[in-house]
Structure formats: C-alpha cells, structure tokens
C-alpha atoms as a PDB file:
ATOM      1  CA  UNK A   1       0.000   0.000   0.000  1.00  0.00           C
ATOM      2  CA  UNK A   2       3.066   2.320   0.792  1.00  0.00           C
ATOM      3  CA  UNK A   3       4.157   2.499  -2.514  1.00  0.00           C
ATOM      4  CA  UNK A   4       1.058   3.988  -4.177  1.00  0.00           C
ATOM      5  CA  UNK A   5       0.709   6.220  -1.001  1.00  0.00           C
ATOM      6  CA  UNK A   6       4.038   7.774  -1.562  1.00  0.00           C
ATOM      7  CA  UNK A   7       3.367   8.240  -5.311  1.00  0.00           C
ATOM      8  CA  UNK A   8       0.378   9.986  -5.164  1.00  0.00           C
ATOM      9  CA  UNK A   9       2.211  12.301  -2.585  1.00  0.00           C
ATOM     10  CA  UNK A  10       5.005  13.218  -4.988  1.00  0.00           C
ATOM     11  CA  UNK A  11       2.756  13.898  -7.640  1.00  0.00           C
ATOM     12  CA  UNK A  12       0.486  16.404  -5.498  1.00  0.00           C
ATOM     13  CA  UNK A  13       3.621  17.740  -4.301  1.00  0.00           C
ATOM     14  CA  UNK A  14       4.988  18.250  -7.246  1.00  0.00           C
ATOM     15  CA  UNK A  15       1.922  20.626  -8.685  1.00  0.00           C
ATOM     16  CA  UNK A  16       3.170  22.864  -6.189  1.00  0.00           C
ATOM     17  CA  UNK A  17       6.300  24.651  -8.526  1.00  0.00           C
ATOM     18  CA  UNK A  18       9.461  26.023  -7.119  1.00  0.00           C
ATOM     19  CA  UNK A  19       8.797  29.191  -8.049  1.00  0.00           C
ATOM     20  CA  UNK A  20       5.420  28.888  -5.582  1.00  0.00           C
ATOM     21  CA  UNK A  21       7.513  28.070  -2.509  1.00  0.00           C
ATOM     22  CA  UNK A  22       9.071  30.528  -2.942  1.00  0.00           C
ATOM     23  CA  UNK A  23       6.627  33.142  -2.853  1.00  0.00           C
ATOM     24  CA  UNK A  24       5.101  31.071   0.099  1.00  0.00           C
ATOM     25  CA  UNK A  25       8.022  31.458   1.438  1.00  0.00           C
ATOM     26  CA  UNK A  26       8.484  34.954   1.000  1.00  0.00           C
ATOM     27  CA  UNK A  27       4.701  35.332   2.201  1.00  0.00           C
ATOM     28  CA  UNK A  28       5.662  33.483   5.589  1.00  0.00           C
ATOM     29  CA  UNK A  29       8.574  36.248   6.330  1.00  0.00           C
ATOM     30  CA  UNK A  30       5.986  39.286   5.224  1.00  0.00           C
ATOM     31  CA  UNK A  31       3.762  37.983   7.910  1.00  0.00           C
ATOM     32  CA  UNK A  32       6.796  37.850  10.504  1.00  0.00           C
ATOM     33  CA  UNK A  33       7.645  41.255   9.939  1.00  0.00           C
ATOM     34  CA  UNK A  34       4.705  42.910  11.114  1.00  0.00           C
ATOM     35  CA  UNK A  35       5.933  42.017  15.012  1.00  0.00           C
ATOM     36  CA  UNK A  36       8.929  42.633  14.226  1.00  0.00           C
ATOM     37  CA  UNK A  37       8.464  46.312  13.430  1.00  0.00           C
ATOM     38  CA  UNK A  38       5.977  46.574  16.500  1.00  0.00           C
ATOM     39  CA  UNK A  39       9.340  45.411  18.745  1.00  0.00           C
ATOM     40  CA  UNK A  40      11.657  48.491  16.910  1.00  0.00           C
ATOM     41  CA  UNK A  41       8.873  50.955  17.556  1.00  0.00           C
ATOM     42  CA  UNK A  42       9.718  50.553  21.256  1.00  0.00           C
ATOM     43  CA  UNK A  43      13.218  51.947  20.740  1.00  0.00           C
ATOM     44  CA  UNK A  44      12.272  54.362  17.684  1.00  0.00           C
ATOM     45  CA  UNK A  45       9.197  56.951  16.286  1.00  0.00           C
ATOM     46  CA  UNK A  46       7.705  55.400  13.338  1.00  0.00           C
ATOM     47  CA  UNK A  47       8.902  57.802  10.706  1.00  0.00           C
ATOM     48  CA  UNK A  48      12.647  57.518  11.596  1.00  0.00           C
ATOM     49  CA  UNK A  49      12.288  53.862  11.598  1.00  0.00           C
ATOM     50  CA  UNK A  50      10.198  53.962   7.809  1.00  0.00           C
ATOM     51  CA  UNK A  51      13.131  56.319   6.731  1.00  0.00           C
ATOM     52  CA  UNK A  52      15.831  54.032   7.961  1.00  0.00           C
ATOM     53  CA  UNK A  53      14.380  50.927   6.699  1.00  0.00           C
ATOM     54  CA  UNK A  54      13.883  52.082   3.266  1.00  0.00           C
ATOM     55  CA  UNK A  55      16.834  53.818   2.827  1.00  0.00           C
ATOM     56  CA  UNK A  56      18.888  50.196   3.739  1.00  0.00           C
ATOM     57  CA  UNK A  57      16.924  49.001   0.830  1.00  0.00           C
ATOM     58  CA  UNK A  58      17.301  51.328  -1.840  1.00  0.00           C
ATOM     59  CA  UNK A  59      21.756  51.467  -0.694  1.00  0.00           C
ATOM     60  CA  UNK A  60      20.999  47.734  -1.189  1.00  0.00           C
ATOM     61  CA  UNK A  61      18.903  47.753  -4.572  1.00  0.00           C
ATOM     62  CA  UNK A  62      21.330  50.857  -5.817  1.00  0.00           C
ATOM     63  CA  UNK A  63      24.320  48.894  -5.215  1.00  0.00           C
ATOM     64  CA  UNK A  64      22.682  46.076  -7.770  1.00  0.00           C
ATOM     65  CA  UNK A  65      21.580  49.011 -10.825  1.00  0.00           C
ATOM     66  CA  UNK A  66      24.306  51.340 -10.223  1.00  0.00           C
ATOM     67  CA  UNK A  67      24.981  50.974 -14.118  1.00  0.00           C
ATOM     68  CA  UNK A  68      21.569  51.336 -15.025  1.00  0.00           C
ATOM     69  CA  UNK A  69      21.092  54.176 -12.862  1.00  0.00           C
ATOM     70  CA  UNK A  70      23.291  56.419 -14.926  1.00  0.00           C
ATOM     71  CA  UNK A  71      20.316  56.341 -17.509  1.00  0.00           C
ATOM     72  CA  UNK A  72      17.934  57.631 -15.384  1.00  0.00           C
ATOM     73  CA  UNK A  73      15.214  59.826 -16.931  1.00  0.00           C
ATOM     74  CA  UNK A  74      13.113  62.943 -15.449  1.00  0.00           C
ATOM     75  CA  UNK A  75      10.184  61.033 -16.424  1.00  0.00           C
ATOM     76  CA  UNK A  76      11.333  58.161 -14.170  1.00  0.00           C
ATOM     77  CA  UNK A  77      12.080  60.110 -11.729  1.00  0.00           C
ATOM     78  CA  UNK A  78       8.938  61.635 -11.175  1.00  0.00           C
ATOM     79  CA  UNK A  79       6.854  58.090 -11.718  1.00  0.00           C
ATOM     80  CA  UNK A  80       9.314  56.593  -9.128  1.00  0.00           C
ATOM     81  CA  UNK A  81       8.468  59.875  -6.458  1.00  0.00           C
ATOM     82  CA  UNK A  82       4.698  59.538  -7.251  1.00  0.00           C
ATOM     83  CA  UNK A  83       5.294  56.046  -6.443  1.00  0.00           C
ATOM     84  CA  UNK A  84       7.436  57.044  -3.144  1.00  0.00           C
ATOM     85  CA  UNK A  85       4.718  59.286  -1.661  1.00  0.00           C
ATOM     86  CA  UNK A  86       2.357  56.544  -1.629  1.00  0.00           C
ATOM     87  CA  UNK A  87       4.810  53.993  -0.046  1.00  0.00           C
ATOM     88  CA  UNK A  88       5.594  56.294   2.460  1.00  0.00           C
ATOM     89  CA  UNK A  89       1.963  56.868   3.310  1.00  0.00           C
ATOM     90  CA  UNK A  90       1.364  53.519   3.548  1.00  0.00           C
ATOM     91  CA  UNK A  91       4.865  52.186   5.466  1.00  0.00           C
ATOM     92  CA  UNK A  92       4.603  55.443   7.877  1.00  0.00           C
ATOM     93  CA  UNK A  93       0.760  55.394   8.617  1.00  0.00           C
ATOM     94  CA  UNK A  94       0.608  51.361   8.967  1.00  0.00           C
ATOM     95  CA  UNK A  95       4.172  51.571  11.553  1.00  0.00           C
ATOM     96  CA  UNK A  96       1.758  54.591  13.575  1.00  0.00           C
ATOM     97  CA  UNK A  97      -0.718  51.964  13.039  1.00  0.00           C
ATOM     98  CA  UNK A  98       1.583  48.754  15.394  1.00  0.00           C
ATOM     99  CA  UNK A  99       2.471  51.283  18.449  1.00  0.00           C
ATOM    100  CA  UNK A 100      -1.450  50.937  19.741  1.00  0.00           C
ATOM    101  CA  UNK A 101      -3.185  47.979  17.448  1.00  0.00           C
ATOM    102  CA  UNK A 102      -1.730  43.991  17.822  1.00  0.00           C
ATOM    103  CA  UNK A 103       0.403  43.465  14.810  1.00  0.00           C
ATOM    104  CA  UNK A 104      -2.112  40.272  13.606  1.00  0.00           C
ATOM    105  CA  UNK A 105      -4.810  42.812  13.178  1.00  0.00           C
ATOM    106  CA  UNK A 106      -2.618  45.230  11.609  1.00  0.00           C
ATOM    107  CA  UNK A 107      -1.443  42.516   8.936  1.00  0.00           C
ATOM    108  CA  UNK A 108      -5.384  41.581   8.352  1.00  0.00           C
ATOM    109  CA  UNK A 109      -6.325  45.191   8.062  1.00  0.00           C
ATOM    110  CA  UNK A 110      -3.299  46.284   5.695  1.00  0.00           C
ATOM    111  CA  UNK A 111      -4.422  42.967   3.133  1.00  0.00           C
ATOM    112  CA  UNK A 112      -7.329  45.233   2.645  1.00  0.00           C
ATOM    113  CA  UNK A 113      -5.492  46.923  -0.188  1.00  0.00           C
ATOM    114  CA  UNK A 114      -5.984  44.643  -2.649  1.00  0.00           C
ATOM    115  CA  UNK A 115      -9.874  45.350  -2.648  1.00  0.00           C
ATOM    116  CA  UNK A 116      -9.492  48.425  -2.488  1.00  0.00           C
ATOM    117  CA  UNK A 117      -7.327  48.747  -5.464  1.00  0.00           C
ATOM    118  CA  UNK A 118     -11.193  47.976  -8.077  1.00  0.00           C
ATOM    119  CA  UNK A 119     -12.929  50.562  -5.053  1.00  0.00           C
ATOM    120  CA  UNK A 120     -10.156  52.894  -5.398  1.00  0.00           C
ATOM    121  CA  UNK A 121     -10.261  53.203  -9.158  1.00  0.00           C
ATOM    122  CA  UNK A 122     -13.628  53.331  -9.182  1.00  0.00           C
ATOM    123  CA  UNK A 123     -14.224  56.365  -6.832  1.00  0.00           C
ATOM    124  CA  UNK A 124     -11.021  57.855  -8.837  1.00  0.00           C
ATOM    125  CA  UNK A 125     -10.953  56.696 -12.730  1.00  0.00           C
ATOM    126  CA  UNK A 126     -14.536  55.931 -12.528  1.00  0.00           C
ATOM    127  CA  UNK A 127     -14.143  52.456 -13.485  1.00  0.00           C
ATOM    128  CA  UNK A 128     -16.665  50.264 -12.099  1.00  0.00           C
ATOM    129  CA  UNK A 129     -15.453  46.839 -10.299  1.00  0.00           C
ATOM    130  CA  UNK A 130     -16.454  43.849 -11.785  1.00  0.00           C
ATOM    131  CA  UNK A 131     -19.253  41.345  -9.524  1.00  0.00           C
ATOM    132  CA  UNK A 132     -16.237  39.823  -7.397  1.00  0.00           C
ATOM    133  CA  UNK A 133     -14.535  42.466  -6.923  1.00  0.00           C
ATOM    134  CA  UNK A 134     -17.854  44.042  -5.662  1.00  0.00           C
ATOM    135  CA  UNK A 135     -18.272  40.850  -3.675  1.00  0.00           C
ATOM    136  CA  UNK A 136     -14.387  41.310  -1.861  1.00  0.00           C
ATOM    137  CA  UNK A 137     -15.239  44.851  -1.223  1.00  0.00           C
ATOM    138  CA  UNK A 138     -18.229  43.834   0.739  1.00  0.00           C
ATOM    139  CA  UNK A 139     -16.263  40.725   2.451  1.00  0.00           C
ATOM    140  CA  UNK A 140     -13.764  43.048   3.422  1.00  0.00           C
ATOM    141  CA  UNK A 141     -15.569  46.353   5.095  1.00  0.00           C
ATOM    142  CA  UNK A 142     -18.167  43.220   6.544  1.00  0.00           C
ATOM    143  CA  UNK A 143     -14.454  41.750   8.313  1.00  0.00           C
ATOM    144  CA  UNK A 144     -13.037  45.269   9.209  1.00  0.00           C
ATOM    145  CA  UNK A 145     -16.259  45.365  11.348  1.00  0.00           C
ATOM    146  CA  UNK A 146     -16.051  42.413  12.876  1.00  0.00           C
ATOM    147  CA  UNK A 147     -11.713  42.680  13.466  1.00  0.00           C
ATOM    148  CA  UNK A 148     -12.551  45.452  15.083  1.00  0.00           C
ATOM    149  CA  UNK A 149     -14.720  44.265  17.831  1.00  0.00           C
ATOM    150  CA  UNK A 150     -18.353  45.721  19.178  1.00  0.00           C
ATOM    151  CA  UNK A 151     -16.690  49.426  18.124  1.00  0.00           C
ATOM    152  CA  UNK A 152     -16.316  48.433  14.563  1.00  0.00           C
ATOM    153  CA  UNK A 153     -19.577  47.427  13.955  1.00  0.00           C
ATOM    154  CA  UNK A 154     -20.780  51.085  15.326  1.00  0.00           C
ATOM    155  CA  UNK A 155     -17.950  52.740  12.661  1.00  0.00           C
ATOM    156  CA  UNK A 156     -16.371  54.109  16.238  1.00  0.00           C
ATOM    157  CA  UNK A 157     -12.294  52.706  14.832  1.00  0.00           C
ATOM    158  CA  UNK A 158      -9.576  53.243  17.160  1.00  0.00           C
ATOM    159  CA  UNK A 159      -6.424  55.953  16.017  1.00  0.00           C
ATOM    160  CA  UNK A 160      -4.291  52.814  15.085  1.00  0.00           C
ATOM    161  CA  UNK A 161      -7.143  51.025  13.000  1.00  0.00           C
ATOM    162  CA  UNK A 162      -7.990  54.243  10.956  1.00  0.00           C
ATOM    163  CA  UNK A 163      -4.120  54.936  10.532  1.00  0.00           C
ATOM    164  CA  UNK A 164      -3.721  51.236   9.566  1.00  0.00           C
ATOM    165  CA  UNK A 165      -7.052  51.182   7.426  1.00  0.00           C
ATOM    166  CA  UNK A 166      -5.361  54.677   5.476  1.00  0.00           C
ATOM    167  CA  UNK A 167      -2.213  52.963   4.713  1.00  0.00           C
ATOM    168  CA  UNK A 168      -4.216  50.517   2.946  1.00  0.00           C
ATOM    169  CA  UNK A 169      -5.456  53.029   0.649  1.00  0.00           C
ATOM    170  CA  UNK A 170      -1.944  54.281   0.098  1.00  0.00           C
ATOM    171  CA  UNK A 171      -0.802  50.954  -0.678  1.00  0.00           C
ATOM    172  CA  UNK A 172      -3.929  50.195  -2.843  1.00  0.00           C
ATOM    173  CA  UNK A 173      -2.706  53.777  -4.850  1.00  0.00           C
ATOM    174  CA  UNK A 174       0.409  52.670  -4.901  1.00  0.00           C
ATOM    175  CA  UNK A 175      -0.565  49.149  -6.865  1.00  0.00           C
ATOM    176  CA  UNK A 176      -2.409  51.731  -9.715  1.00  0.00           C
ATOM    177  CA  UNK A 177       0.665  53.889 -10.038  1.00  0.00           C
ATOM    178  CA  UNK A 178       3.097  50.932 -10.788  1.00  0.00           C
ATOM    179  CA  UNK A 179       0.499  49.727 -13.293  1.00  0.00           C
ATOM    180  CA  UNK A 180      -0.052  53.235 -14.617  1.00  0.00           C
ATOM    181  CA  UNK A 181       3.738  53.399 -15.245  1.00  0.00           C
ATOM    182  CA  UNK A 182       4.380  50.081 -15.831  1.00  0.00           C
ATOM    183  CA  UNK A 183       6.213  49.753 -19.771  1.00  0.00           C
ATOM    184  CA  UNK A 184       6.867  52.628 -19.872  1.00  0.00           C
ATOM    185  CA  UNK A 185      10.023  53.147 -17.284  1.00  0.00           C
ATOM    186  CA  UNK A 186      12.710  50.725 -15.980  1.00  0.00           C
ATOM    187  CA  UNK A 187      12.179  48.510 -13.006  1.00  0.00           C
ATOM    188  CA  UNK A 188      15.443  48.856 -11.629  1.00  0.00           C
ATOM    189  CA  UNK A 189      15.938  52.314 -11.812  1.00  0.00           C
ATOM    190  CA  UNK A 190      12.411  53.685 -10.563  1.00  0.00           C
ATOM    191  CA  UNK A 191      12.911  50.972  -7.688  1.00  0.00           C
ATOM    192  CA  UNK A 192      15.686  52.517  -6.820  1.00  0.00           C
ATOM    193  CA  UNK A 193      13.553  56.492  -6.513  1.00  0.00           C
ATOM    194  CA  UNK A 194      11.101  55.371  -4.946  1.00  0.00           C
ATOM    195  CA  UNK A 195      12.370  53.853  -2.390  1.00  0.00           C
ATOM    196  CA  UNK A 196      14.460  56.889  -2.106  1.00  0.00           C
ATOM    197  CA  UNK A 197      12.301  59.148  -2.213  1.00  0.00           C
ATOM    198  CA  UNK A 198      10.357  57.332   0.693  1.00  0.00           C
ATOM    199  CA  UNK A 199      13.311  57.397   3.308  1.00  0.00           C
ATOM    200  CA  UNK A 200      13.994  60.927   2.573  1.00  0.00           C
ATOM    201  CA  UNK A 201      10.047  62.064   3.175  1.00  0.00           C
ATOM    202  CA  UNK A 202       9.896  60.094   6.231  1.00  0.00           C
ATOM    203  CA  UNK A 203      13.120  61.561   7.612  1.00  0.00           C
ATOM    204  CA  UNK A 204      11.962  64.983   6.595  1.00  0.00           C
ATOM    205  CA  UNK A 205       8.290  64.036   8.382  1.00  0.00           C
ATOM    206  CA  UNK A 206      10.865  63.422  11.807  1.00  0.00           C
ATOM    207  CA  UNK A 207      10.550  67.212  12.485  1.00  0.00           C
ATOM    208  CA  UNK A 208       6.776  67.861  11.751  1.00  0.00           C
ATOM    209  CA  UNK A 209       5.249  64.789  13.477  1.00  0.00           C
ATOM    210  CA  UNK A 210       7.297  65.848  16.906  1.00  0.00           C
ATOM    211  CA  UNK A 211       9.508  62.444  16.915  1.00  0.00           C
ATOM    212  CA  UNK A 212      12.468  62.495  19.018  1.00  0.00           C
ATOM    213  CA  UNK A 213      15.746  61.328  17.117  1.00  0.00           C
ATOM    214  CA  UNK A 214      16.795  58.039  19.136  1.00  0.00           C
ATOM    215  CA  UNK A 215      19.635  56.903  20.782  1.00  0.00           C
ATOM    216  CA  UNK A 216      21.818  54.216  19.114  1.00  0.00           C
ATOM    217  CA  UNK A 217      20.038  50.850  19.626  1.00  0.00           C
ATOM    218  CA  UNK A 218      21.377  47.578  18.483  1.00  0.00           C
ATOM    219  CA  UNK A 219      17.813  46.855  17.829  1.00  0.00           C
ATOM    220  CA  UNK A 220      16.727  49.347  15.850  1.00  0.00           C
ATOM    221  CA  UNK A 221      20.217  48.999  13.391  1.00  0.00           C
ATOM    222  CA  UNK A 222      19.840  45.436  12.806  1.00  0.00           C
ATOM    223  CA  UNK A 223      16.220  45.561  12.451  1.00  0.00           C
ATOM    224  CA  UNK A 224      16.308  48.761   9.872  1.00  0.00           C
ATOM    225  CA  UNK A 225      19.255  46.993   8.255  1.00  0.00           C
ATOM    226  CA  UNK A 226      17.372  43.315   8.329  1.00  0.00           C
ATOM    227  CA  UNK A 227      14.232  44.544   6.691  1.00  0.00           C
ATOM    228  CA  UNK A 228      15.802  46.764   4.013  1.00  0.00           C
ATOM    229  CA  UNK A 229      18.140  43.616   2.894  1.00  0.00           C
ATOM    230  CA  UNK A 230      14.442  41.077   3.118  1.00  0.00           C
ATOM    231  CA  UNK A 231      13.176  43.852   0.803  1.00  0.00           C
ATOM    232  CA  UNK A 232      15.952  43.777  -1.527  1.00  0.00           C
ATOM    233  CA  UNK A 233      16.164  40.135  -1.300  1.00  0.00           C
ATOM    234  CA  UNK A 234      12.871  39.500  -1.365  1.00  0.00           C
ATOM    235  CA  UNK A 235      12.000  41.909  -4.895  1.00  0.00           C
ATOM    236  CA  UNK A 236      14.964  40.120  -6.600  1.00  0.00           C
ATOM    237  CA  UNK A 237      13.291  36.635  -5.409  1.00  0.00           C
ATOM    238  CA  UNK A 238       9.459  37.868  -7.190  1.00  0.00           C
ATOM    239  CA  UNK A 239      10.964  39.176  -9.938  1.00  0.00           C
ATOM    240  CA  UNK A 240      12.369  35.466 -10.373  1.00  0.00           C
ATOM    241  CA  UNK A 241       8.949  33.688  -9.060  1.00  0.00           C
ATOM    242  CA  UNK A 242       6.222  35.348 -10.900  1.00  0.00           C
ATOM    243  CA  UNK A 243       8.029  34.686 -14.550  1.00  0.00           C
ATOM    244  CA  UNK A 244       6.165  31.805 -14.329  1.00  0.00           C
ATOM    245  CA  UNK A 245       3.694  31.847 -11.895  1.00  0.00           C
ATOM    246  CA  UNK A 246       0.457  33.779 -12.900  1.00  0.00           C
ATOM    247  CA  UNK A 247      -0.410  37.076 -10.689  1.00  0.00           C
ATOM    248  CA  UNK A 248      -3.582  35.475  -9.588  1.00  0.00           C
ATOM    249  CA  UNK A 249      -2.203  33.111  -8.414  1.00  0.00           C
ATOM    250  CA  UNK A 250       0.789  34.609  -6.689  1.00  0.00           C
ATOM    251  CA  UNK A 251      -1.582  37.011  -5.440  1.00  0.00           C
ATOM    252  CA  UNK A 252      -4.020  34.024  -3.876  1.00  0.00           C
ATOM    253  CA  UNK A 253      -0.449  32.790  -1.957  1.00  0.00           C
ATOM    254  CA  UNK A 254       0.049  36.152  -0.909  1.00  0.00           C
ATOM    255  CA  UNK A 255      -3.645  36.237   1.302  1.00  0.00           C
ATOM    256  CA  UNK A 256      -1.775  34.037   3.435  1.00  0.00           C
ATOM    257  CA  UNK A 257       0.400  36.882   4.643  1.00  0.00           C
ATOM    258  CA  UNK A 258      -2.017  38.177   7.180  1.00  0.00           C
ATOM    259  CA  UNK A 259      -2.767  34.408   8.681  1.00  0.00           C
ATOM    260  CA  UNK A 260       1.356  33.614   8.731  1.00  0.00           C
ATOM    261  CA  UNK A 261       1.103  37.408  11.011  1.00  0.00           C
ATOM    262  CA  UNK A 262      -1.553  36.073  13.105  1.00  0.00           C
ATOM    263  CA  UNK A 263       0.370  32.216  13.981  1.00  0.00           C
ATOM    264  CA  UNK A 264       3.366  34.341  14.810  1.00  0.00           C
ATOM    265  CA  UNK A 265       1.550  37.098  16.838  1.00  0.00           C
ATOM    266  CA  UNK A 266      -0.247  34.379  18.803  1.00  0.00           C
ATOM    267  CA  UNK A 267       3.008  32.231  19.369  1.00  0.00           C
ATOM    268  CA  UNK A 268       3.938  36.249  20.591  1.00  0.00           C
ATOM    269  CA  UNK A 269       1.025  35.966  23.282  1.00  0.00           C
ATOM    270  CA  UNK A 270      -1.401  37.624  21.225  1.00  0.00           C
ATOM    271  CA  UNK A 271      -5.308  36.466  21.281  1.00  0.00           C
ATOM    272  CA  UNK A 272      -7.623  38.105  19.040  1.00  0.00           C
ATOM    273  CA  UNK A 273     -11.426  37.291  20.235  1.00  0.00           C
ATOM    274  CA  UNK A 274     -13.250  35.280  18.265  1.00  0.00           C
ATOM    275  CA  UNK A 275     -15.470  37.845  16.770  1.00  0.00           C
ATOM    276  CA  UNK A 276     -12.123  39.351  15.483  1.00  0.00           C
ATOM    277  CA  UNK A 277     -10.873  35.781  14.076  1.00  0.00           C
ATOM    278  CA  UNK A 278     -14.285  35.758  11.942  1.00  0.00           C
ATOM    279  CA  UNK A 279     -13.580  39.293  10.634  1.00  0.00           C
ATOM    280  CA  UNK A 280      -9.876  38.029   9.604  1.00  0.00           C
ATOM    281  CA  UNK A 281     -11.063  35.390   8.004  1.00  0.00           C
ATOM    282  CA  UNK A 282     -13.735  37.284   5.601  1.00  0.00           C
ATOM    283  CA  UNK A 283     -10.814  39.900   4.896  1.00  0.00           C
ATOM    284  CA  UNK A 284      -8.759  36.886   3.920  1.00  0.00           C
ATOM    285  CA  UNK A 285     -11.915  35.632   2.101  1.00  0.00           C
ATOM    286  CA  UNK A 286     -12.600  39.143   0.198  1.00  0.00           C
ATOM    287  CA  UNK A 287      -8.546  39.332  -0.695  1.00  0.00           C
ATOM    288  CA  UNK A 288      -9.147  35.793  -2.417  1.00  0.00           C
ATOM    289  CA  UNK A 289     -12.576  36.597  -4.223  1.00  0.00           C
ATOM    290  CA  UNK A 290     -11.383  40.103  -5.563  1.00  0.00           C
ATOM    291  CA  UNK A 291      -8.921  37.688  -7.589  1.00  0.00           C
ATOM    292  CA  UNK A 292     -11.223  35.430  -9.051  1.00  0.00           C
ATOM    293  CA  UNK A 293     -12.638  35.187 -12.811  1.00  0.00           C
ATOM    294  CA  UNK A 294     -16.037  35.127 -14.229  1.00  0.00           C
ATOM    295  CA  UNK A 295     -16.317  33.958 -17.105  1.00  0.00           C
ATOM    296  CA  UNK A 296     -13.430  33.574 -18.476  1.00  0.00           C
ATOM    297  CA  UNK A 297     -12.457  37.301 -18.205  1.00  0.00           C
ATOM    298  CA  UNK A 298     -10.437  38.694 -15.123  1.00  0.00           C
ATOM    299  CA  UNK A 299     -12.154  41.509 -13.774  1.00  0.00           C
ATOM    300  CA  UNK A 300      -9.007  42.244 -11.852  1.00  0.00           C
ATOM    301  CA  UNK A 301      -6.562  42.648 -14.631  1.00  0.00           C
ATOM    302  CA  UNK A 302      -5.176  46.192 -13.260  1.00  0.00           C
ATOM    303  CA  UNK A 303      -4.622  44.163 -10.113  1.00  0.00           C
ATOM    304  CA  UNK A 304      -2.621  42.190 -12.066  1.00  0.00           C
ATOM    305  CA  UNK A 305      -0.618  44.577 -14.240  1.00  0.00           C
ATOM    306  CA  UNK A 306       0.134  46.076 -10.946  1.00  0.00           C
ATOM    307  CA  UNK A 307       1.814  43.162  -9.124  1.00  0.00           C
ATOM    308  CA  UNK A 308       4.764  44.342  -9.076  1.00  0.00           C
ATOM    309  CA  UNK A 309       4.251  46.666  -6.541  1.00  0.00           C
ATOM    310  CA  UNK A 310       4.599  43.690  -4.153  1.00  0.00           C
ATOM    311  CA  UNK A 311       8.439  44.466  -4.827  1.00  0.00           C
ATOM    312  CA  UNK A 312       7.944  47.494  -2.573  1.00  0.00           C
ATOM    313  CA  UNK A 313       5.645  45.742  -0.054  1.00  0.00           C
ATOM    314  CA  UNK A 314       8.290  44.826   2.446  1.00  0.00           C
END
C-alpha cells in the first residue's frame, strides 16, 4: 500500500512549482515582519524607523543598478516619487498603526489593499469593479467590522485602526501607479527612486510629526538593516517567481500573509477574540474573491498589471 501512497504524494507535491515556494516562502517572512516592526517601535518613532528601513533598501537595490542608474530619466524620476509618496503613506501610517493595534490585526487590516485597489479606481478613474470584486469589497468592510470588535460594527475605529485602514489606501494607490507606469520606465531604476524618495520624506516628516531622534540601539540597526536587505532580497526573489507563476495566483499565496502574522503574533502571546478571528477570516476571504474570474475574463486585470508593486511591499 506504501508504494502507491508515496506516489500519489510526490505527484500532489509536485503541482506545487518552485517558483510557488518561494513566494510562500516569502509570504511566511511578510507575515513575521509585522511584530517585528511593532518590537523596533519601542526603541524608535515610526517615521525615523520607515526612513531608515527604506533607505537600507534602496543602498541595497542601488548597489545592484548602479549601471543602469546612470540612464535615469526625469520622467522616471517623477513616476518613481509619485510612487514614493504613496509607499511612504502607507509604510509610515501602517508603523503609527503597530504602536497601539496587535500586529495580527494590523497585517489583516493592511491585506485590505488589494480590494481596495477595483474601489479605489472606481471612486477615482470611474471604473466600475467587476461582480467579485464588488463581492471582496463587501467581504472586506463586513471583516473590518467584525476585526474590530463591538466598536467596529458602530464605525467608532480606534487611532491605530484608521491609521492602519489609510495605509491601505496608500498601498492600494500605490498598486495603480506601478500599473499606470508600468512599460513605460525601468524597473530597476524607478525601484531605486522610490524607495528613495520614501526614506527621505519620512526623515523629513521626523521634524513635523514631533519624533524624538533616538539613541543608538542595536535593535533598531539590525532591524532597519534586516528589513531593508528582506526587501531587496525579497524583490529580486518575485521578480524570479512570478516569470512563471500567474499574478492570480501569486496574489491568492500572498492572502496568506495576514494568517502567517496572526500564527506568529499568537506564538507572541497575542489572542484576538473570536469575533475578530471571523472578521480576519472574511478579509482573507474578500482578498481571495477580488482575484477570481467570471467567465473567463479577469475583472481584476489592473490588479494584475500592478503586481509588481509587491516588490515594494516589504
């Protein structure tokens, strides 16, 4: 009996390409990084932090596209700081976001972005969403409710959830840029400005937002230093993956990123109620039906086009 057993294994196993792991793999240290930035905000003011991260990772992706660089265009420049605004938005507002809210529900309220990419264009470009993405947006205001306990359902969010709940606008109009610009600039060289551009903004936002410059901390270096060389590592590792693995689909392996959050925020000590597990799993439910087709056609194509801003993501 072993035999067959062991067959049949190998054979489901091996639907399940190399390029998936690794984007399930990549998805399991997203969801890690969530705490992980809630620990450094106990040393550091969000914005400093944001600025120091990102700037690690665009030293780290300019050290890779130095050559390319030196064709930078004025037109890529501005697409990458249209693009930086937006990730700074989202980085800065969603780090505010960790220093009151668990980082589980942060990671469940920030995978809100990708319906709110169809909502966003259609209160913007005036392009209507298709049925399922009409269906996710429902799913996914129906689980903020419910994530956010008896307060959610009267619309009463704490600071921390709206901030959170923004950034996932500013990540969601950060997805439409990329696809806006996409084809028409270089990866490698508007990666490089926007991530730029969003370390310098949130180092300039230091002053405004009353943060006080910290002391040196062990902690906060190798964290900053850690997640800016995950992001570069991780962008080079997508770029590879999703050459042949469709954006659907990578996208459907990326909803996990909120539940890998939530196994390593409850191995932290952290319980959401149960009402608030329900809500997760409808936002994790809407992220996955905002992806489907009907009928043959994908109602989410600019979704799609705009995958790649998952290289700026993390």
């Amino acid at each position: 009996m072993m035999p067959p057993n062991n067959s049949a294994s190998r054979i489901r196993f091996s639907r399940f390409s190399k390029a998936e792991c690794v984007l399930v793999l990549i998805t399991m240290i997203w969801g890690g990084t969530f705490l992980i930035v809630q620990h450094a905000m106990t040393v550091s003011g969000p914005m400093f932090f944001v600025g120091l991260r990102f700037a690690a990772a665009a030293a780290i992706v300019a050290m890779f596209s130095w050559r390319h660089l030196r064709e930078l265009t004025l037109f890529e420049v501005k697409a990458g700081s249209f693009i930086g605004v937006a990730i700074m938005l989202g980085y800065g507002l969603q780090t505010v976001g960790l220093q009151s809210i668990p980082s589980s529900q942060s990671a469940f309220i920030t995978a809100l972005y990708v319906p709110f990419v169809p909502l966003l264009q259609w209160l913007v470009l005036g392009r209507r969403p298709g049925l399922m993405p009409s269906i996710g947006i429902m799913l996914a205001f129906a689980g903020l409710m419910l994530l956010s306990g008896p307060s959610g359902a009267a619309l009463n969010f704490s600071p921390g959830e709206i901030a959170t709940l923004i950034s996932a606008v500013a990540i969601a109009a950060e997805i439409i840029l990329i696809s806006t610009f996409a084809g028409q600039v270089d990866v490698r060289r508007v990666t490089v400005v926007q991530l730029a551009v969003t370390a310098v903004l949130s180092f300039l936002l230091v002053v405004p937002t009353g943060e006080v410059i910290p002391e040196f901390s062990w902690l906060l270096l190798v964290t900053a230093l850690g997640l800016g060389a995950a992001s570069a590592a991780i962008q080079v590792a997508m770029n590879w993956a999703q050459k042949s693995v469709s954006p659907t689909r990578a996208t459907l392996i990326y909803a996990g990123e909120p539940v890998w959050a939530g196994i390593v925020g409850r191995i932290a000590g952290e319980r959401l109620p149960a009402i608030a597990l329900v809500g997760a799993g409808l936002i994790v439910a809407a992220v996955i039906v905002s992806e489907l087709k009907t009928k043959g056609k994908d109602v989410s194509s600019d979704v799609d086009q705009g995958q790649e801003a998952e290289v700026s993501r993390d």
